[in-house]
Protein backbone atom coordinates (compact mmCIF):
# COMPACT_ATOMS: atom_id res chain seq x y z
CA UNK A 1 157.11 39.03 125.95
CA UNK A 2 154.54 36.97 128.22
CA UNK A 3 154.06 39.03 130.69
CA UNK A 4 153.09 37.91 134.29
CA UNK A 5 149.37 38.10 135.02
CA UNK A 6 147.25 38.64 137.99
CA UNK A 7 146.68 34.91 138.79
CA UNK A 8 146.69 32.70 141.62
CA UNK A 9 150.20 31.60 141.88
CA UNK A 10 149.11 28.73 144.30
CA UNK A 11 146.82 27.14 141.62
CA UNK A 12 149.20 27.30 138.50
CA UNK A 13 151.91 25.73 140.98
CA UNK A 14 149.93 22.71 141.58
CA UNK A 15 148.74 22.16 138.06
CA UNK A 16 151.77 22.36 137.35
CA UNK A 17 153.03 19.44 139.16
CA UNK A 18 150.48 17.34 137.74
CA UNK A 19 150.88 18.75 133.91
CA UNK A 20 154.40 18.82 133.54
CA UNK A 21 154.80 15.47 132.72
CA UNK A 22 151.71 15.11 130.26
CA UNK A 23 152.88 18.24 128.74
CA UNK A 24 156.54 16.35 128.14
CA UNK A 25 154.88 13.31 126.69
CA UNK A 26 153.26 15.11 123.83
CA UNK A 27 156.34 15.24 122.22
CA UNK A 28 157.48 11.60 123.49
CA UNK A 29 158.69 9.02 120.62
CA UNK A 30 156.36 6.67 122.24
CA UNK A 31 152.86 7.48 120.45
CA UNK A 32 150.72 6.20 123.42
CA UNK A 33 152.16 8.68 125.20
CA UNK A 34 151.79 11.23 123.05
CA UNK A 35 147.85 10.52 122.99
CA UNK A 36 147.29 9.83 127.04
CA UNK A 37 149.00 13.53 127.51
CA UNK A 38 147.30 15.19 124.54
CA UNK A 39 144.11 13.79 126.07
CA UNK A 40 144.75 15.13 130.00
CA UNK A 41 145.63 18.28 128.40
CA UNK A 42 142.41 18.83 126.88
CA UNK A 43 140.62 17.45 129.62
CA UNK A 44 142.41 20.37 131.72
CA UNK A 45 141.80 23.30 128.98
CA UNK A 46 138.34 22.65 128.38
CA UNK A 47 137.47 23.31 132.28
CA UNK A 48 135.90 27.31 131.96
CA UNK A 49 137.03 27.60 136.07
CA UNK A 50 140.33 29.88 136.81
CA UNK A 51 140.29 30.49 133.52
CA UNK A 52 143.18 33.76 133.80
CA UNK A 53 145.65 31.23 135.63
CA UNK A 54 144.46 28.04 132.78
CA UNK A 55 145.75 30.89 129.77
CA UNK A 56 148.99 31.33 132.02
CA UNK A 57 149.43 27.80 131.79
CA UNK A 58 148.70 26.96 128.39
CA UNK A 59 151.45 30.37 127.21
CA UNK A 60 153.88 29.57 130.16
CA UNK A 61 153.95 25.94 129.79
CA UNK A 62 152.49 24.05 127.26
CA UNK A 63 152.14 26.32 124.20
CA UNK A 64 155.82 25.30 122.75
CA UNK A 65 155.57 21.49 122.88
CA UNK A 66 151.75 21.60 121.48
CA UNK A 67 152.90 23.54 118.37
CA UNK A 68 154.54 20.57 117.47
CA UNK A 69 151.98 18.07 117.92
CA UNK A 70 150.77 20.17 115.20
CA UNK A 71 153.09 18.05 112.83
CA UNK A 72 152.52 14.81 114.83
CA UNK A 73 152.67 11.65 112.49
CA UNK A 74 149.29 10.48 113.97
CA UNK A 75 146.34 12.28 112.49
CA UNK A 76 144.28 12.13 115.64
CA UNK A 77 147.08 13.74 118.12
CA UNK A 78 147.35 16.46 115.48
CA UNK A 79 143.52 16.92 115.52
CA UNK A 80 143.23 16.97 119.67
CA UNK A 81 145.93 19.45 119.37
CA UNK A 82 143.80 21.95 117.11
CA UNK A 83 140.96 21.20 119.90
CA UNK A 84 142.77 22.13 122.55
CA UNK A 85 144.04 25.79 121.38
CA UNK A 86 140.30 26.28 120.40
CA UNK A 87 139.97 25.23 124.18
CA UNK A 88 142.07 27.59 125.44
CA UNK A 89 140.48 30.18 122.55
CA UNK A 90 137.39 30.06 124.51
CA UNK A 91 138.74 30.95 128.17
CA UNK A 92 139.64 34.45 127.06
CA UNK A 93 137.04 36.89 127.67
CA UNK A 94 138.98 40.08 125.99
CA UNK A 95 142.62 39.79 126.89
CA UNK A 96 144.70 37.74 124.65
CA UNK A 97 148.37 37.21 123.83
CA UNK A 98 149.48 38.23 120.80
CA UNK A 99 152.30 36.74 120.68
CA UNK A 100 150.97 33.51 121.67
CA UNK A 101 148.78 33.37 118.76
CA UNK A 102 150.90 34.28 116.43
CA UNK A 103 152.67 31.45 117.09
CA UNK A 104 150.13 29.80 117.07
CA UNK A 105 149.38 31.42 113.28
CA UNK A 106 152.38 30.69 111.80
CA UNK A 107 152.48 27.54 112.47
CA UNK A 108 148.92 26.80 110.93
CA UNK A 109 150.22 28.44 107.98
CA UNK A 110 153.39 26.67 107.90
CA UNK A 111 150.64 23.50 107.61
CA UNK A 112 149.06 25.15 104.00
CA UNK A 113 151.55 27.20 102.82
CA UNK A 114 152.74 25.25 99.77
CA UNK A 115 151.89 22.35 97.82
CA UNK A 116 151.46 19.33 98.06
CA UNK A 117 150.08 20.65 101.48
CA UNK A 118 152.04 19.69 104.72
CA UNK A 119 148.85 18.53 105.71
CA UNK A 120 147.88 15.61 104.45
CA UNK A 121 144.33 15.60 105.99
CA UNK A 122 141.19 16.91 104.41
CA UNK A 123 139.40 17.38 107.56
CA UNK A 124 142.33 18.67 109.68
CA UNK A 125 143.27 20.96 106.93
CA UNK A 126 139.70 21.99 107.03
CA UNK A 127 139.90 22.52 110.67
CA UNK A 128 143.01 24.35 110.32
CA UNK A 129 141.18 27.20 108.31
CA UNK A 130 138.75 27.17 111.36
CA UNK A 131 140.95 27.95 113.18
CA UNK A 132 142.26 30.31 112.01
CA UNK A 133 138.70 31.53 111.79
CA UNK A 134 138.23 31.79 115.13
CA UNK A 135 141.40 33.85 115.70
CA UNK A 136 140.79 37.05 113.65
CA UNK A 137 137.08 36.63 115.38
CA UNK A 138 139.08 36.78 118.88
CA UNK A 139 141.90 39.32 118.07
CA UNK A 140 142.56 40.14 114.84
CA UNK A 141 145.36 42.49 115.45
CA UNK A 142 147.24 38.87 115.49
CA UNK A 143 147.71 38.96 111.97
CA UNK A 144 148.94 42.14 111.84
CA UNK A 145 152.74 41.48 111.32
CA UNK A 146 152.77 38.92 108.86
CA UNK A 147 149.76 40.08 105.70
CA UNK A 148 152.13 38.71 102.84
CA UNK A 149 153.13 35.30 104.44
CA UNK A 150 149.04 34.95 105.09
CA UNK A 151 147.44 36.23 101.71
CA UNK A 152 150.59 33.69 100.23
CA UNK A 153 148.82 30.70 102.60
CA UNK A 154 145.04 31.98 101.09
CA UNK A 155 146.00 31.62 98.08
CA UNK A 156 147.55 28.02 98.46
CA UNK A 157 144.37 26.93 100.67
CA UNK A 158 142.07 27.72 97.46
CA UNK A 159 143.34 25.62 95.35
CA UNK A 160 142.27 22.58 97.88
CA UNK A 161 141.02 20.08 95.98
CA UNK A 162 138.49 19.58 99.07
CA UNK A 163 135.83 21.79 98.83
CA UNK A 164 134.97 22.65 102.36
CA UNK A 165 138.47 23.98 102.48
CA UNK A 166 137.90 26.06 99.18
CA UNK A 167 134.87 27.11 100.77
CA UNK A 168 136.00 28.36 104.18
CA UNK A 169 139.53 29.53 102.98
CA UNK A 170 137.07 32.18 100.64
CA UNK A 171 135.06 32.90 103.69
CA UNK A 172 138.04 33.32 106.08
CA UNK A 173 139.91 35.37 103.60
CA UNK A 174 136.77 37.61 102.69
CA UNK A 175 136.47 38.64 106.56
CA UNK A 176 140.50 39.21 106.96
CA UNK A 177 140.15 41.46 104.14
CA UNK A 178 137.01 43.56 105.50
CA UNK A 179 139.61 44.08 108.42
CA UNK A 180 143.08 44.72 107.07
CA UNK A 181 144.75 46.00 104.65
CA UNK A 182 146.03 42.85 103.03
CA UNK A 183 144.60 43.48 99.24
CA UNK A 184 148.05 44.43 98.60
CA UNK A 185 149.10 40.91 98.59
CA UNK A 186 146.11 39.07 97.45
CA UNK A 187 147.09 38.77 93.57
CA UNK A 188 147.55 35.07 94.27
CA UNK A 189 144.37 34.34 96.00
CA UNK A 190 142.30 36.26 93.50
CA UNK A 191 144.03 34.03 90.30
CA UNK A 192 142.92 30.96 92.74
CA UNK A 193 139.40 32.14 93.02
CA UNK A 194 139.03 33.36 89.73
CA UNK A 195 139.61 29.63 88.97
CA UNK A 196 136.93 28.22 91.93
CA UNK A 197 134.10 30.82 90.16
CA UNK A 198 133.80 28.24 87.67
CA UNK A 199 133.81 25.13 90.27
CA UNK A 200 130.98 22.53 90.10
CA UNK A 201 129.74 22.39 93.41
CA UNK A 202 127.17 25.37 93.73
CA UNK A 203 128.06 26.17 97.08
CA UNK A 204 131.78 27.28 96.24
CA UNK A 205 131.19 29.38 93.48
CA UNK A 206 128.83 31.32 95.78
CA UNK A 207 131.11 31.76 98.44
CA UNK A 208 134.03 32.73 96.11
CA UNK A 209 131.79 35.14 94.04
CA UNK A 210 130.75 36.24 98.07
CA UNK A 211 134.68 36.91 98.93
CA UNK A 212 135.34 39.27 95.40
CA UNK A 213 134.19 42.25 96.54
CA UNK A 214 136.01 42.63 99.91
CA UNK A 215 139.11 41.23 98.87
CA UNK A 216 139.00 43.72 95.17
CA UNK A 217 138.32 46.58 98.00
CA UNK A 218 140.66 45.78 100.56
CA UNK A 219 143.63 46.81 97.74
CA UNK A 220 144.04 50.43 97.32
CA UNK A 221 146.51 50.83 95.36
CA UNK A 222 144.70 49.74 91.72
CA UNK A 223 142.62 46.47 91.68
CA UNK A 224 142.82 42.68 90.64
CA UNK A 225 139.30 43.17 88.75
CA UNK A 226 140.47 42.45 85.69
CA UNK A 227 141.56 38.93 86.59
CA UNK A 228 138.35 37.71 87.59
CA UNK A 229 135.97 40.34 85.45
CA UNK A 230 135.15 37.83 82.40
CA UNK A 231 134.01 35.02 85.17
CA UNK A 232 131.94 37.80 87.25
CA UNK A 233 130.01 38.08 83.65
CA UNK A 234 129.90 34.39 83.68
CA UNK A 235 127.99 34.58 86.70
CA UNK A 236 125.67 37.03 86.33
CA UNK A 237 124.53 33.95 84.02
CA UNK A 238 125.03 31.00 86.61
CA UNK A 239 122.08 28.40 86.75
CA UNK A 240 122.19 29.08 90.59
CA UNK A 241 119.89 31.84 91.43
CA UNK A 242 121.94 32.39 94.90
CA UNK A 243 125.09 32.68 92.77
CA UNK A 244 123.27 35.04 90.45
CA UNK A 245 122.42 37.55 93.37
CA UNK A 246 125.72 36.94 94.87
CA UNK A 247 127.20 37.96 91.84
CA UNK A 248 124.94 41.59 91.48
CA UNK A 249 125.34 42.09 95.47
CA UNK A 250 129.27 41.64 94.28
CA UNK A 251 129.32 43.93 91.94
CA UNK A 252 127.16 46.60 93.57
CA UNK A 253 129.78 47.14 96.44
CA UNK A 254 132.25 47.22 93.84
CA UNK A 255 130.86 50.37 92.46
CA UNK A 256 129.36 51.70 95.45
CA UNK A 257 133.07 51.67 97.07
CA UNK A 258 135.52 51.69 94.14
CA UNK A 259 138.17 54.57 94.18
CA UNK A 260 137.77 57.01 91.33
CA UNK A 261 140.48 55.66 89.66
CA UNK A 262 139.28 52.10 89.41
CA UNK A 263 135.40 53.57 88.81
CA UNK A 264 136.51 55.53 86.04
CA UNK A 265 138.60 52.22 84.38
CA UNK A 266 135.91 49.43 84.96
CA UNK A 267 132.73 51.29 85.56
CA UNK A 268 130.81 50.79 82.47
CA UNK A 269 131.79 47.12 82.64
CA UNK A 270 130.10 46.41 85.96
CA UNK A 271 127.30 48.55 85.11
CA UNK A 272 126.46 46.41 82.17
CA UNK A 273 126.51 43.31 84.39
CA UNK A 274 123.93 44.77 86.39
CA UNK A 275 121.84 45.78 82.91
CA UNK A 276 121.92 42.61 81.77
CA UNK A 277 120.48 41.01 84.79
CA UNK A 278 117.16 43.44 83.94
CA UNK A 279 116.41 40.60 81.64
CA UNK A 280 116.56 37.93 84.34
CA UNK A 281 114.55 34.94 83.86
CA UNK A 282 114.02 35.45 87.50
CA UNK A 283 111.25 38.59 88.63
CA UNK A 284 113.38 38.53 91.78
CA UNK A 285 117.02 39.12 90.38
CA UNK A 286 115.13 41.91 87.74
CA UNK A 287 113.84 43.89 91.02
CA UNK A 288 117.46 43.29 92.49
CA UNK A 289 119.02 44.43 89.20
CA UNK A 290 117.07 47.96 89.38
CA UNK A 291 117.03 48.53 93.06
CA UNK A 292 121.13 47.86 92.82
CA UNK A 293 121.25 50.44 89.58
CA UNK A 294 118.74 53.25 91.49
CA UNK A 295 121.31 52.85 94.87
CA UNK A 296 124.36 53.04 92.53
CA UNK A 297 122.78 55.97 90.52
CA UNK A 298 121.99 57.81 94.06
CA UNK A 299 125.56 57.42 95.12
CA UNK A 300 126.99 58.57 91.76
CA UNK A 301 124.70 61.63 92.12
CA UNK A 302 125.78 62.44 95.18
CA UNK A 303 129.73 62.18 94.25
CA UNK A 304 128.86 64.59 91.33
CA UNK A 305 127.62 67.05 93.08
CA UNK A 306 130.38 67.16 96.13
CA UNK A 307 132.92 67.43 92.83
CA UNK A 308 130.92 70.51 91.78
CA UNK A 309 130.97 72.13 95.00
């Protein structure tokens, strides 16, 4: 429930009167309408002053008909929409409402959640995933209630055919899983970036090979290794020297933080990623290679011994 605030009642009363009809005509037939109230709307939101009684405003008042501008026929009202949550994003200091931006997260999802993607944009879908971004950096206890519906939307979002979007969904979905438990769920995602590890572009292969090892570790309940294992092998090889450490750094954590269970069922096959690499063409990946085998050898030591005790 939105609760009522501390604010000066005064001040949301008279920006009131002058927003209520801008925030009607956002959801007017008439698409000039639509744009001239989208655009004194952001105007308003991206002022930093009486910032508690601006976040009353936008939760109160506006939040309901901006959600749907978020399916607005015109491409630009959809994308001033996007600016002006990430507006009102940046006038919270450390309070937020949850419930506001889940709202707010469920209908971004609704956006990617299938496809073809109801979406059409590349660059607003890309924005989207921004977004979306920016929440969990805010408050990420606003994806709390809803892990399934989300990993579902991941795992739709990286199989973009953009690559920007393949390349922040693996970034965004990386840091959701170093923060909750939403491995369970991921099966999807992983079969979509075990795909994008053998992409063209450089630059997504290295931020999907980047996204393995949180996502493998965020599942405790067994692991989605073995989808992806033959392509981590794969790029342990890559021509990309980035993708090559990414790969090593990837599979390091991986047995630095896998459970017994999963140690004991895929250990020797990550350790033999990391031998191989000790033939590197590259001096740099060699040293890597040994430093990552001396660190995992330390930790295995050390788990050896507590078993003993």
């Amino acid at each position: 429930m939105l609760t009522e605030p501390n604010i000066d009642r005064n001040f949301v009363e008279d920006q009131i009167k002058l927003l209520q009809r801008d925030i009607n005509c956002i959801i007017d037939q008439d698409r000039n309408l639509r744009k001239q109230g989208l655009s004194k709307l952001q105007d308003f939101f991206k002022v930093k002053s009486n910032p508690s009684e601006r976040i009353y405003i936008f939760d109160a008042y506006t939040l309901k008909n901006l959600l749907r501008v978020f399916e607005d026929q015109v491409e630009r009202n959809r994308e001033t929409a996007i600016n002006i949550v990430l507006n009102y994003l940046d006038l919270h200091n450390q309070q937020f409402n949850t419930e506001s931006l889940r709202l707010i997260i469920d209908t971004v999802i609704n956006r990617l959640n299938q496809l073809p993607f109801a979406e059409t944009s590349e660059e607003i879908r890309l924005s989207l995933i921004k977004l979306l971004h920016q929440i969990q950096v805010k408050h990420i206890d606003a994806y709390t209630n809803n892990l399934q519906k989300l990993a579902h939307m991941i795992g739709k979002a990286l199989q973009d055919n953009f690559p920007e979007v393949k390349k922040d969904a693996a970034i965004f979905a990386a840091e959701i899983s170093k923060k909750l438990p939403i491995g369970e769920f991921m099966g999807e995602a992983v079969k979509s970036l075990n795909f994008n590890m053998q992409h063209a572009h450089t630059k997504i292969r290295k931020a999907t090979v980047d996204s393995i090892a949180p996502i493998l570790l965020s599942r405790t309940n067994g692991t989605f290794l073995e989808i992806v294992l033959n392509n981590l092998r794969n790029l342990s090889l890559d021509k990309s020297s980035d993708v090559r450490k990414g790969t090593l750094i990837a599979v390091a954590e991986l047995l630095m933080h896998f459970s017994i269970q999963n140690l004991n069922n895929f250990e020797n096959n990550l350790i033999l990623i990391l031998m191989n690499s000790l033939s590197d063409d590259s001096k740099e990946i060699q040293n890597l290679s040994m430093q990552l085998l001396d660190q995992i050898g330390i930790k295995r030591q050390k788990l050896d011994e507590e078993a003993n005790l």
